[in-house]
Protein backbone atom coordinates (compact mmCIF):
# COMPACT_ATOMS: atom_id res chain seq x y z
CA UNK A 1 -17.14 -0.38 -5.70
CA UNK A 2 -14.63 0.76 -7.80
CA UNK A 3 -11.83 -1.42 -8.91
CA UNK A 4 -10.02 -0.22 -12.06
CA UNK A 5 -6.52 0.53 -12.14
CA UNK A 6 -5.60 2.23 -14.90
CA UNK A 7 -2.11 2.62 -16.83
CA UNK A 8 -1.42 5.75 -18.86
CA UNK A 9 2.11 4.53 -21.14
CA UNK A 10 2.12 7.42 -23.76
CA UNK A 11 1.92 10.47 -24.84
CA UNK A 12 -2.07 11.50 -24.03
CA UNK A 13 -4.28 14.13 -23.20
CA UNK A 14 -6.53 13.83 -20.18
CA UNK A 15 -10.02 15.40 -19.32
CA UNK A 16 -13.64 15.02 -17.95
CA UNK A 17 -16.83 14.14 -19.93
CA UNK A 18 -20.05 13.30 -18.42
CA UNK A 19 -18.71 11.45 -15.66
CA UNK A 20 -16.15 9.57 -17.96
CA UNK A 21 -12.71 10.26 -18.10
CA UNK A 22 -11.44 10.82 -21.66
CA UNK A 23 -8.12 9.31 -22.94
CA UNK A 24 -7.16 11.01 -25.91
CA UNK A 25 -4.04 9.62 -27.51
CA UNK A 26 -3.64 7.79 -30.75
CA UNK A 27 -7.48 6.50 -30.29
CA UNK A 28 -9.89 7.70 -28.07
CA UNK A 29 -10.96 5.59 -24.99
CA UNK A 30 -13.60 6.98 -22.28
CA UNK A 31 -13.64 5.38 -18.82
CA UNK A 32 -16.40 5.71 -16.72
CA UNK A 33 -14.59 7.55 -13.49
CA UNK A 34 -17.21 5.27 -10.73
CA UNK A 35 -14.86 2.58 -12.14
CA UNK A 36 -11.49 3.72 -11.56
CA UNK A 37 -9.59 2.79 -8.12
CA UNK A 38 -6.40 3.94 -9.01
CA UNK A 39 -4.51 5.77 -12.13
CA UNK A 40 -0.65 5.62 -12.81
CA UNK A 41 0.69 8.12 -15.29
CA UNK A 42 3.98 6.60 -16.36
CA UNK A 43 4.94 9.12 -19.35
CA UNK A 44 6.11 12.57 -18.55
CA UNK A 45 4.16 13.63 -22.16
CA UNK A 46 0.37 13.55 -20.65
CA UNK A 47 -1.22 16.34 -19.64
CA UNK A 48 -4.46 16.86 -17.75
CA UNK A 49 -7.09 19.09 -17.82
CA UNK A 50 -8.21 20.95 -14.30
CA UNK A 51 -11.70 19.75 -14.35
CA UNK A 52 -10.65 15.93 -14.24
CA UNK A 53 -8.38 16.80 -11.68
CA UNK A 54 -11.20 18.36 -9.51
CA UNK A 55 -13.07 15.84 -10.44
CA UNK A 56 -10.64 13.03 -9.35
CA UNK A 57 -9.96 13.89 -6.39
CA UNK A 58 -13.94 14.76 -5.69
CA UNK A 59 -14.09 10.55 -6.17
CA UNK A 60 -10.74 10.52 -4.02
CA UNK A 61 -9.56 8.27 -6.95
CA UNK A 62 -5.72 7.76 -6.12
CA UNK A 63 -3.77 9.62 -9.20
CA UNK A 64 0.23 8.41 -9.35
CA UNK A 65 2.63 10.50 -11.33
CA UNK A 66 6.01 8.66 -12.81
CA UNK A 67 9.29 10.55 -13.20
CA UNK A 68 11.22 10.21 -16.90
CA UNK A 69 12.67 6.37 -15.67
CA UNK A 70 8.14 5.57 -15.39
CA UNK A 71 8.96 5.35 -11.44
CA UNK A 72 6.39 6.44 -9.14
CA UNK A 73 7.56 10.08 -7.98
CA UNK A 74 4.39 11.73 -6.64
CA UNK A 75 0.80 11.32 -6.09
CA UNK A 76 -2.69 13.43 -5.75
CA UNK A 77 -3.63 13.40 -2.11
CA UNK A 78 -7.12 15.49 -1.32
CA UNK A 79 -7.12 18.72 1.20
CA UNK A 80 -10.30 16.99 2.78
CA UNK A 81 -11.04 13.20 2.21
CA UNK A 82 -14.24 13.36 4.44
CA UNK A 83 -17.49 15.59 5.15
CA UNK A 84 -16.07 15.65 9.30
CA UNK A 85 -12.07 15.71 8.33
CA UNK A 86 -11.85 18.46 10.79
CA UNK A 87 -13.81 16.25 13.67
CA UNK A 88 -11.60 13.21 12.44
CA UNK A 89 -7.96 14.81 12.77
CA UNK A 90 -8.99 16.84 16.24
CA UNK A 91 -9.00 12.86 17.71
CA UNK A 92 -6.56 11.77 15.84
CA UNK A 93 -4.04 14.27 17.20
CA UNK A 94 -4.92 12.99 20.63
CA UNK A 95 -5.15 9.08 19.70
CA UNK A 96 -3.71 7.62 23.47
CA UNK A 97 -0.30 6.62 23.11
CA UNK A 98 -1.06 3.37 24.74
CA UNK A 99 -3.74 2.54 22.21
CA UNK A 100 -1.49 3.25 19.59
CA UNK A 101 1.29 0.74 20.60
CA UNK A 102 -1.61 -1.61 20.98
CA UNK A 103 -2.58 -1.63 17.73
CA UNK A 104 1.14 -1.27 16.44
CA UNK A 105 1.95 -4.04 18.28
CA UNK A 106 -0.79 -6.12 16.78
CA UNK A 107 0.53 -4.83 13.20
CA UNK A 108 3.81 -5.76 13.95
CA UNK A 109 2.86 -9.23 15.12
CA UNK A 110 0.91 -10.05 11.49
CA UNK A 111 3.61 -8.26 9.62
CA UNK A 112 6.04 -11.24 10.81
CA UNK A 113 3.57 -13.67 10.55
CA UNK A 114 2.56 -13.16 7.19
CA UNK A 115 6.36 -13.19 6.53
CA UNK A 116 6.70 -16.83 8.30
CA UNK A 117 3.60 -18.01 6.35
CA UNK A 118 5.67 -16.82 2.83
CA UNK A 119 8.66 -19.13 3.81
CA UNK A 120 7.15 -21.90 5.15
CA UNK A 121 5.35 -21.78 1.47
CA UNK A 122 8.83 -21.86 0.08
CA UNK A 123 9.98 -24.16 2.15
CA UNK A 124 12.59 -22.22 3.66
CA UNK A 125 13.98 -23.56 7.07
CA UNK A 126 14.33 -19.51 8.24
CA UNK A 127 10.48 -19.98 8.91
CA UNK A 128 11.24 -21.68 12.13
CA UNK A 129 13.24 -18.61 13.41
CA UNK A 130 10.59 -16.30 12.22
CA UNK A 131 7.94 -18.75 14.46
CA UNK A 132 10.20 -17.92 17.64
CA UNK A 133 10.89 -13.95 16.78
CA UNK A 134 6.60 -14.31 17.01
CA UNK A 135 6.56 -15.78 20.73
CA UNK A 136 9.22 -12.71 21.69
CA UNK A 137 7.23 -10.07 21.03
CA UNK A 138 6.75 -7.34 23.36
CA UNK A 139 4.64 -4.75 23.87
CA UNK A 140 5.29 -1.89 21.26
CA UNK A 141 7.86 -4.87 20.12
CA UNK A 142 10.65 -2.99 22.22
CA UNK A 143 13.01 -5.60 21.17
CA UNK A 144 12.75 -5.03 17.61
CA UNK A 145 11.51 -8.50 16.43
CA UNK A 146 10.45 -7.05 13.56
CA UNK A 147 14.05 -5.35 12.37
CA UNK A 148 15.81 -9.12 13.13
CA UNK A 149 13.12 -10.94 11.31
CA UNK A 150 13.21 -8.58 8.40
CA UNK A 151 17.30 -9.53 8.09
CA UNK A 152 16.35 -13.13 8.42
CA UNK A 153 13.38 -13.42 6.05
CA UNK A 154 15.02 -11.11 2.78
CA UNK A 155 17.96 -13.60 3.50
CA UNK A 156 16.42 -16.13 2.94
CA UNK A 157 13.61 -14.99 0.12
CA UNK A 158 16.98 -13.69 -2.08
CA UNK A 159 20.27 -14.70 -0.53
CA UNK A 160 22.76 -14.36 2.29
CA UNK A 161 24.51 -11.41 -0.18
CA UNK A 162 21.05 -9.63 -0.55
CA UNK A 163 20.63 -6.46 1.21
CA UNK A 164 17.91 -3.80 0.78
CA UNK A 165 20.03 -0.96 0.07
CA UNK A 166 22.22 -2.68 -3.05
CA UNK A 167 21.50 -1.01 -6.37
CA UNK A 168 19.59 -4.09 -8.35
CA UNK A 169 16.68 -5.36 -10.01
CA UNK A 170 14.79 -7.13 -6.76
CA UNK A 171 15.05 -3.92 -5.20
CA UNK A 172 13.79 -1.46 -8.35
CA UNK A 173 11.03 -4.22 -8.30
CA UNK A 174 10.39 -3.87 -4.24
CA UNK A 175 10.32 -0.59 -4.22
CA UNK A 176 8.17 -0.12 -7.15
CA UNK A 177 5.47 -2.28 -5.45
CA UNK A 178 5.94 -0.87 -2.05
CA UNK A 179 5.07 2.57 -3.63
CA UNK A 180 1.46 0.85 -5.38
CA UNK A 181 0.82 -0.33 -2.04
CA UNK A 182 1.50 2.69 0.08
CA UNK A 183 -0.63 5.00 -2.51
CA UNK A 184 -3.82 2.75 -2.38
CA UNK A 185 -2.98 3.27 1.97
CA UNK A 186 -2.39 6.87 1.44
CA UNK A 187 -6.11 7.17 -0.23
CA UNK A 188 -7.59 5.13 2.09
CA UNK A 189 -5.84 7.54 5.29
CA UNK A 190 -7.36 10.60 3.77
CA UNK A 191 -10.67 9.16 1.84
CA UNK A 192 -11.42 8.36 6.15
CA UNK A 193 -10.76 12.07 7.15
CA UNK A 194 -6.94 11.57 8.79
CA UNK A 195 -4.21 13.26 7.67
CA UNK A 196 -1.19 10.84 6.72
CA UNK A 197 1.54 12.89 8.31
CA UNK A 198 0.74 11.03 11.95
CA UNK A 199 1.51 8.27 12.14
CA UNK A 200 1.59 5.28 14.99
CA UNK A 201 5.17 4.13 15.25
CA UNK A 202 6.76 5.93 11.70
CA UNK A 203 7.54 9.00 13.00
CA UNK A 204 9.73 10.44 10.10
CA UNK A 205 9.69 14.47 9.84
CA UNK A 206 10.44 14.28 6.22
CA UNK A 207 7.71 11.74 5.53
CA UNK A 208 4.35 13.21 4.64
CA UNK A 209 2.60 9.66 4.84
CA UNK A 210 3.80 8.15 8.39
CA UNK A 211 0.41 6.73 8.91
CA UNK A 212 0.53 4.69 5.41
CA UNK A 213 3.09 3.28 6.53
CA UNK A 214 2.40 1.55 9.48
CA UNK A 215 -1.06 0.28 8.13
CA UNK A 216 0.65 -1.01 4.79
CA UNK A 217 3.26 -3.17 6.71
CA UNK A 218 1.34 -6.68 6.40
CA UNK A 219 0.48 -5.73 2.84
CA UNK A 220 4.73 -5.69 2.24
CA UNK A 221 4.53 -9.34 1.81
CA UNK A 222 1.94 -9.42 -0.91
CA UNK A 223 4.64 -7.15 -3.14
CA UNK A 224 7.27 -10.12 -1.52
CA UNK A 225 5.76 -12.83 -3.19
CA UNK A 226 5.02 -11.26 -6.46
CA UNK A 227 8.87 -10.35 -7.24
CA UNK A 228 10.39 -13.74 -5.65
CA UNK A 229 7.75 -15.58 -8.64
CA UNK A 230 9.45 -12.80 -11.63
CA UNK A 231 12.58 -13.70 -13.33
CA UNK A 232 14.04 -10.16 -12.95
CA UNK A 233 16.43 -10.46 -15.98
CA UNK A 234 15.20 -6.61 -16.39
CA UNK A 235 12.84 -4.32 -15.42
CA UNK A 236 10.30 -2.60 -17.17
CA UNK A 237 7.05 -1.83 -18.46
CA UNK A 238 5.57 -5.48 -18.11
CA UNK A 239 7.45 -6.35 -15.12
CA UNK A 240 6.27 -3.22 -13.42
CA UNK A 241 2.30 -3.92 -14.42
CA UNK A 242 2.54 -7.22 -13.11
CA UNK A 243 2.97 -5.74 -9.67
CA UNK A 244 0.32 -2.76 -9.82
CA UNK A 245 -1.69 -6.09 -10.60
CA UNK A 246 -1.35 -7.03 -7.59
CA UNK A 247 -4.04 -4.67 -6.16
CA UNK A 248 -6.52 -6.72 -8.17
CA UNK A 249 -5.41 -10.14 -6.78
CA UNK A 250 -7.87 -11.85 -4.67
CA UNK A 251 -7.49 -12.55 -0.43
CA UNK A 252 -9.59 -13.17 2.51
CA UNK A 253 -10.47 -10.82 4.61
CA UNK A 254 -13.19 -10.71 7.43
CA UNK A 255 -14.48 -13.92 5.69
CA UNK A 256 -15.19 -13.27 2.28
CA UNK A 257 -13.19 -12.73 -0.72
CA UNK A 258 -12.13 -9.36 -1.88
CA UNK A 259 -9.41 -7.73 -4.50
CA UNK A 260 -6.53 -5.86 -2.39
CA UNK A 261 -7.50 -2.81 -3.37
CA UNK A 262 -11.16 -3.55 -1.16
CA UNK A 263 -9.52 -5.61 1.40
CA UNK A 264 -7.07 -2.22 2.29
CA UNK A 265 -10.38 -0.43 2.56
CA UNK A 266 -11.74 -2.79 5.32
CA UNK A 267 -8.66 -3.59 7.43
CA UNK A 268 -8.25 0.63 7.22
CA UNK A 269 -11.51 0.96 8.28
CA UNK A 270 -10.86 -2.06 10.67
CA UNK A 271 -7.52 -0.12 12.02
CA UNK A 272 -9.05 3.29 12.26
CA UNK A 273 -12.08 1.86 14.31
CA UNK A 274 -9.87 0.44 16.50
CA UNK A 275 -7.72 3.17 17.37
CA UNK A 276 -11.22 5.37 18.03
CA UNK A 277 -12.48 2.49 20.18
CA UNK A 278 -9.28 1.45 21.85
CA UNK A 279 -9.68 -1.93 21.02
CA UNK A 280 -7.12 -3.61 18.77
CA UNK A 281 -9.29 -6.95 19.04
CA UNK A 282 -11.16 -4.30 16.13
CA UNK A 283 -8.51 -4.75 13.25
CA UNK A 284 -9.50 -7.46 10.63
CA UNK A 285 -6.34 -8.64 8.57
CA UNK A 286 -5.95 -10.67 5.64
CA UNK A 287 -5.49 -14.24 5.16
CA UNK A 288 -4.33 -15.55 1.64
CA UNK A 289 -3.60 -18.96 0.37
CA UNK A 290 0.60 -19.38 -0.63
């Protein structure tokens, strides 16, 4: 199973050689491609050759492309991520709508768990409230327990002053992990033969990966706990490759031990066999010692 997650940082040239991908910059590295989960191309000065790119997204290995500030910008997502892609978006398209609020729901519900979990680990007294938004839940969570617990919990992970739209370093570094996260989701969506535009609850026009992100919501807190732990005096390069590190941190999930970037595989997996056998009792999550 491939697990890699290689960082391109300079100027380079890219291409395919006997199942190795060839990084050609001031020395010459080969990486066998069977290896490679994930590749982030933070300089604008690489350039790829055609063949690799066939031949990445043959492997459906996710590719991310940084602007000129080495943020993630853009990605390679695959026409067809599966031999029956046609079979698998024909049902997708008519998922029921009560099966998807089922398993939404259920997402939802772990989302603000998981959150609880990370400040009862701090020792934050907020964790109380969070236990309470859990027992209000409704079906399709109607009541938006998730939107009041989401005010409550980045409160209380960064400060009463903290907001997620302010112009700072926490943010840069939430976003930044947000958008590893929601890549490895993205592959997993199409590498299954679904198409990431439809999505469960995230019903966004303008966003081409609606279904990433509803199954990447419990994963949130995983980027959560990696920037409360960083000093953010600034951030850059190393700050930023201690959070793609987090897709090879190790959690439980469906009880054994697995990086993230193998545990997204299985609860996808989990997720998409439970919205084809409308049964949300289906969808393995994660479990992680804080």
């Amino acid at each position: 199973m491939s697990w890699r997650v290689v960082v391109i940082t300079k100027r380079a040239k890219l291409d395919l050689q006997l199942g190795k991908m060839v990084v050609r910059s001031d020395e010459t590295v080969r990486i066998v491609l069977s290896e490679i989960s994930t590749i982030i191309i933070e300089s604008t000065a690489v350039s790829l050759t055609t063949s690799l790119i066939a031949e990445l997204a043959k492997r459906k290995i996710k590719v991310i492309f940084c602007d000129e500030k080495r943020n993630p910008s853009c990605e390679l997502v695959n026409y067809y991520g599966s031999h029956d892609t046609s079979n698998k978006v024909r049902r997708q398209i008519v998922w029921k709508q009560n099966t998807k609020e089922a398993v939404w729901t259920e997402i939802v519900t772990e989302k603000i768990r998981k959150q609880k979990e990370l400040l009862e680990a701090l020792g934050k007294e907020e964790a109380a409230l969070l236990a309470s938004y859990l027992k209000e839940i409704e079906w399709n969570d109607e009541t938006n327990r998730e939107g009041h617990a989401a005010k409550v919990y980045f409160n209380a992970l960064f400060g009463m002053d903290f907001t997620r739209t302010e112009d700072n370093f926490i943010n840069a570094a939430l976003n930044y992990g947000y958008s590893i996260i929601l890549s490895a989701f993205t592959r997993e969506v199409v590498a299954n033969g679904y198409i990431t535009q439809l999505g469960l609850f995230h019903d966004n026009m303008f966003n081409q990966f609606n279904l990433a992100s509803d199954l990447m919501e419990p994963f949130r807190i995983l980027v959560d706990r990696e920037v409360t732990e960083m000093k953010l005096l600034q951030f850059e390069h190393e700050e930023k490759m201690q959070l793609v590190n987090i897709l090879n941190h190790e959690i439980l999930i469906d009880g054994k031990t697995q990086y993230v970037n193998n545990a997204i595989k299985i609860y996808c997996k989990s997720v998409f066999d439970a919205l084809e056998e409308d049964d949300s009792l289906l969808i393995r999550f994660y479990g992680i010692e804080l």
